[in-house]
N, C-alpha and C. Protein backbone atom coordinates (compact mmCIF):
# COMPACT_ATOMS: atom_id res chain seq x y z
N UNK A 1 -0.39 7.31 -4.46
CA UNK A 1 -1.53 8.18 -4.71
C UNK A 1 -2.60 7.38 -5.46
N UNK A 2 -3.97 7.54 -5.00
CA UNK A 2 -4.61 6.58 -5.75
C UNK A 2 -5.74 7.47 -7.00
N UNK A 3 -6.29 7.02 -7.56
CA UNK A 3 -7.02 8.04 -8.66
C UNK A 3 -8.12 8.59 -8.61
N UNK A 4 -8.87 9.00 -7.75
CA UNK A 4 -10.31 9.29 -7.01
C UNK A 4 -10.39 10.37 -7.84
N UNK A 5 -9.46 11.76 -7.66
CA UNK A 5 -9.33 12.65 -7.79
C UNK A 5 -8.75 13.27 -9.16
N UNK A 6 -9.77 14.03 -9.80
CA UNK A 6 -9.30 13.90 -11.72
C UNK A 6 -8.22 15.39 -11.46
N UNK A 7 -7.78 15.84 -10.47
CA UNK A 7 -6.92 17.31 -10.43
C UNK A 7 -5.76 16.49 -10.55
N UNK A 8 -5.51 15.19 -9.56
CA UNK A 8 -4.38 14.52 -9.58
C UNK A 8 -3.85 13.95 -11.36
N UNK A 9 -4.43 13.88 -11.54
CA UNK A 9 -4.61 12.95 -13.01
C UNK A 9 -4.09 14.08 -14.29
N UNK A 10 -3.31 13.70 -15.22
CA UNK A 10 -3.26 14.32 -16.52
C UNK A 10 -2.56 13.56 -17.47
N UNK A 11 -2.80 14.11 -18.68
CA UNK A 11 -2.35 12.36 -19.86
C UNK A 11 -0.64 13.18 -19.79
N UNK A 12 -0.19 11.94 -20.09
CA UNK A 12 0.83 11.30 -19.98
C UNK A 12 2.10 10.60 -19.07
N UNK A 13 0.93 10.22 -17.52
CA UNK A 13 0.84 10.38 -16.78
C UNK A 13 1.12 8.97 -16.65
N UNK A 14 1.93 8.13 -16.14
CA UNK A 14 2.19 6.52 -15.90
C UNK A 14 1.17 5.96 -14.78
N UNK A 15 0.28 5.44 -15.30
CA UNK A 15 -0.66 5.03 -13.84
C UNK A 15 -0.82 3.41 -14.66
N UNK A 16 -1.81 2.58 -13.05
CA UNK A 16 -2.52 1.49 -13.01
C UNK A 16 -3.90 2.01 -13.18
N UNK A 17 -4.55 0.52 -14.10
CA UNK A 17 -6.02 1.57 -14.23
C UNK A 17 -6.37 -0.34 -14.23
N UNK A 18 -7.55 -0.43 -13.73
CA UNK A 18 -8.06 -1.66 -14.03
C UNK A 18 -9.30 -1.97 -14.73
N UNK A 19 -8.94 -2.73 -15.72
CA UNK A 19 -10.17 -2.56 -16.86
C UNK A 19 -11.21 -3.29 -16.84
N UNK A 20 -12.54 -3.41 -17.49
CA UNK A 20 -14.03 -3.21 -17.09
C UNK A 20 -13.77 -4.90 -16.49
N UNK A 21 -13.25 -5.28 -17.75
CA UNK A 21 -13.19 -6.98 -17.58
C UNK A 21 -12.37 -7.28 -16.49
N UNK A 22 -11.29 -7.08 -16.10
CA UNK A 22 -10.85 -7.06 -14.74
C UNK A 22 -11.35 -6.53 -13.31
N UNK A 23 -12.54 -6.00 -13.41
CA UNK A 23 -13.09 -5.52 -12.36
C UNK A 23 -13.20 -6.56 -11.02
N UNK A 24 -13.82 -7.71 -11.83
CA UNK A 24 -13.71 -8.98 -10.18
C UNK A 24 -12.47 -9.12 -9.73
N UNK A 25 -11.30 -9.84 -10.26
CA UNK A 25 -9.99 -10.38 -10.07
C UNK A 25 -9.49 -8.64 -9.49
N UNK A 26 -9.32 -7.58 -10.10
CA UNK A 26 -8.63 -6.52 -9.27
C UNK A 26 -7.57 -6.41 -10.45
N UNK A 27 -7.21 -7.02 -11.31
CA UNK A 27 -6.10 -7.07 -12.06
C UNK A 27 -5.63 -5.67 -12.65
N UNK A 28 -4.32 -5.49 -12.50
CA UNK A 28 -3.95 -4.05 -12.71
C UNK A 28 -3.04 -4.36 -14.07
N UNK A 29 -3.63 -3.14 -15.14
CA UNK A 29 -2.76 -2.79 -15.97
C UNK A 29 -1.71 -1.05 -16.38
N UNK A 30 -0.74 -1.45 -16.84
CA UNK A 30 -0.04 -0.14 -16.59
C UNK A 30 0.42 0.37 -18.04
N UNK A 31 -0.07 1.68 -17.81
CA UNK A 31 0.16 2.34 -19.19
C UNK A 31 0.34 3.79 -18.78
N UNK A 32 0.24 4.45 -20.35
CA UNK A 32 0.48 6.21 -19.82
C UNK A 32 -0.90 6.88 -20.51
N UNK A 33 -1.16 7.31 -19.43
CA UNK A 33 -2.72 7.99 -19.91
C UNK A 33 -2.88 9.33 -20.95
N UNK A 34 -3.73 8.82 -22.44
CA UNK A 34 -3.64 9.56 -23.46
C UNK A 34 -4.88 10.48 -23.26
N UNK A 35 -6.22 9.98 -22.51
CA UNK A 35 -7.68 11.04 -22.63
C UNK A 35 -7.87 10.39 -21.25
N UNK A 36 -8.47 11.44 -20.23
CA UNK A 36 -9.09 11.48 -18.95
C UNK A 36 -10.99 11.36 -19.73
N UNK A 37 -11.69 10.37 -19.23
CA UNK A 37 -12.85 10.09 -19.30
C UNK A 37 -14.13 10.76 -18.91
N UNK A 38 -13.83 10.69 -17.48
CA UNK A 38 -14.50 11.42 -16.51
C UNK A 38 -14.60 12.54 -16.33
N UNK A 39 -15.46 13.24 -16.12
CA UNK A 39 -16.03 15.04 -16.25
C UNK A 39 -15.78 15.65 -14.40
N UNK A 40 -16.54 14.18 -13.95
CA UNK A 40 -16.69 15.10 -12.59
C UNK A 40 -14.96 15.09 -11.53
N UNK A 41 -15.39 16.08 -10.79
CA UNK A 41 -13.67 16.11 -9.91
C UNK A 41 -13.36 15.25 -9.13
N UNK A 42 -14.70 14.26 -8.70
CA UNK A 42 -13.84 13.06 -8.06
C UNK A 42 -15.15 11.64 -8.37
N UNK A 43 -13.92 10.71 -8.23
CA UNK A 43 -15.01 9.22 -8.63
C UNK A 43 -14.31 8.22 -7.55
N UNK A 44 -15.41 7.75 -7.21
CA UNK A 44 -14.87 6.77 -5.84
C UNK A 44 -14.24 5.56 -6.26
N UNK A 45 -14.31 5.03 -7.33
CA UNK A 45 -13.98 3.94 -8.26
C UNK A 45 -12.68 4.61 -8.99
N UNK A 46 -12.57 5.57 -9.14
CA UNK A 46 -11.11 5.54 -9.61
C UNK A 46 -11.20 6.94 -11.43
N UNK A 47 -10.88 7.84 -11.55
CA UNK A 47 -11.41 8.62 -12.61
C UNK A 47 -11.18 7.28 -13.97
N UNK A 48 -11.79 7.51 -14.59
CA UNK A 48 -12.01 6.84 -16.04
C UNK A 48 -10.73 7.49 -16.76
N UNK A 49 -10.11 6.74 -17.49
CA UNK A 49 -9.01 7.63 -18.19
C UNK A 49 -8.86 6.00 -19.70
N UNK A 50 -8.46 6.99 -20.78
CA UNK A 50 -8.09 5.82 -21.62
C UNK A 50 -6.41 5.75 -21.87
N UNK A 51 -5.76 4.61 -22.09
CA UNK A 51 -3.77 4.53 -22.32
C UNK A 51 -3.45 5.03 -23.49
N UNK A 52 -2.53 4.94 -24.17
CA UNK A 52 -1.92 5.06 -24.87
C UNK A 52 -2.02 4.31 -26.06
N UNK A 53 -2.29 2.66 -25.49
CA UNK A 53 -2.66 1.66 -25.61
C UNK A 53 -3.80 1.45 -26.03
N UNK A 54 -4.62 2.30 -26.15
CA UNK A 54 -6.27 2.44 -26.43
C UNK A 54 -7.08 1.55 -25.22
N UNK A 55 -6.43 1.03 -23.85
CA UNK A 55 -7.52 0.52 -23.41
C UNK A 55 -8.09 1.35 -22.41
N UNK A 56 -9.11 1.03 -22.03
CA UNK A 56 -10.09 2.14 -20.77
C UNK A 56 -10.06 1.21 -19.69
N UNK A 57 -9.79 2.32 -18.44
CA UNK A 57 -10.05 1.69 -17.59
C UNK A 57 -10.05 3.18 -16.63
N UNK A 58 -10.38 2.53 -14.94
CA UNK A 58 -10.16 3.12 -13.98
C UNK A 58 -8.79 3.14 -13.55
N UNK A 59 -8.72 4.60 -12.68
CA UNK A 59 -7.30 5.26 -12.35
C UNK A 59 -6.72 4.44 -11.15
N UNK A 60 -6.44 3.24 -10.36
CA UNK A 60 -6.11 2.44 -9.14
C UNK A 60 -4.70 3.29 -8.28
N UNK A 61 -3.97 3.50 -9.51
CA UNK A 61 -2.53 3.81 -8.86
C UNK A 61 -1.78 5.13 -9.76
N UNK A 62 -1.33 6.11 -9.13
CA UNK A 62 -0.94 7.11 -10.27
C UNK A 62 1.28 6.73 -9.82
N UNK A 63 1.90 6.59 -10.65
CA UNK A 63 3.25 6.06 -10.43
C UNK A 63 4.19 7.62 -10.30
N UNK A 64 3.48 8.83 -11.28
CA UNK A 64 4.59 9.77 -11.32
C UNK A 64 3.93 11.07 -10.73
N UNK A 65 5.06 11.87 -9.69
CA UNK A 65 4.07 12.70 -9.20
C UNK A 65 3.73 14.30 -9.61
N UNK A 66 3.05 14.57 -9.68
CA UNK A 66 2.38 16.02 -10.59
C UNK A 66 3.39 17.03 -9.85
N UNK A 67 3.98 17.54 -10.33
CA UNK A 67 4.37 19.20 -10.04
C UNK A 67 4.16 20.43 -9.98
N UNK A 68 3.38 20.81 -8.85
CA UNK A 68 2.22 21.86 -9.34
C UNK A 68 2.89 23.48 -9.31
N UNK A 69 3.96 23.38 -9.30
CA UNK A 69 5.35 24.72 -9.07
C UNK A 69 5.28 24.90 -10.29
């Protein structure tokens, strides 16, 4: 699932997000998302979310899947 979509998304949530400085290379980092960034319901780049970790980045890859039952 990839992160376009901020419905998919909620903190504590194990995703890849790739950060500002990694934007050329593509480089993916993995953490568990503590604050969603982004306001609007979808971003073509990936929703903004910050880790756990305090770093920010975009949403690339979400690892665990939401249960909406």
């Amino acid at each position: 699932m990839d992160g376009t979509r901020r419905s998919d998304i909620k903190p504590g949530l194990r995703v890849s997000i790739v950060l500002k400085k990694d934007q050329r290379t593509g480089k993916l980092t993995e953490g568990i998302i503590k604050n969603i960034l982004t306001n609007s319901p979808t971003h073509p780049h990936g929703i903004k979310v910050r880790l756990a970790s305090g770093e920010v980045g975009r949403v690339k890859e979400i690892f665990d899947k939401i249960d909406n039952h």
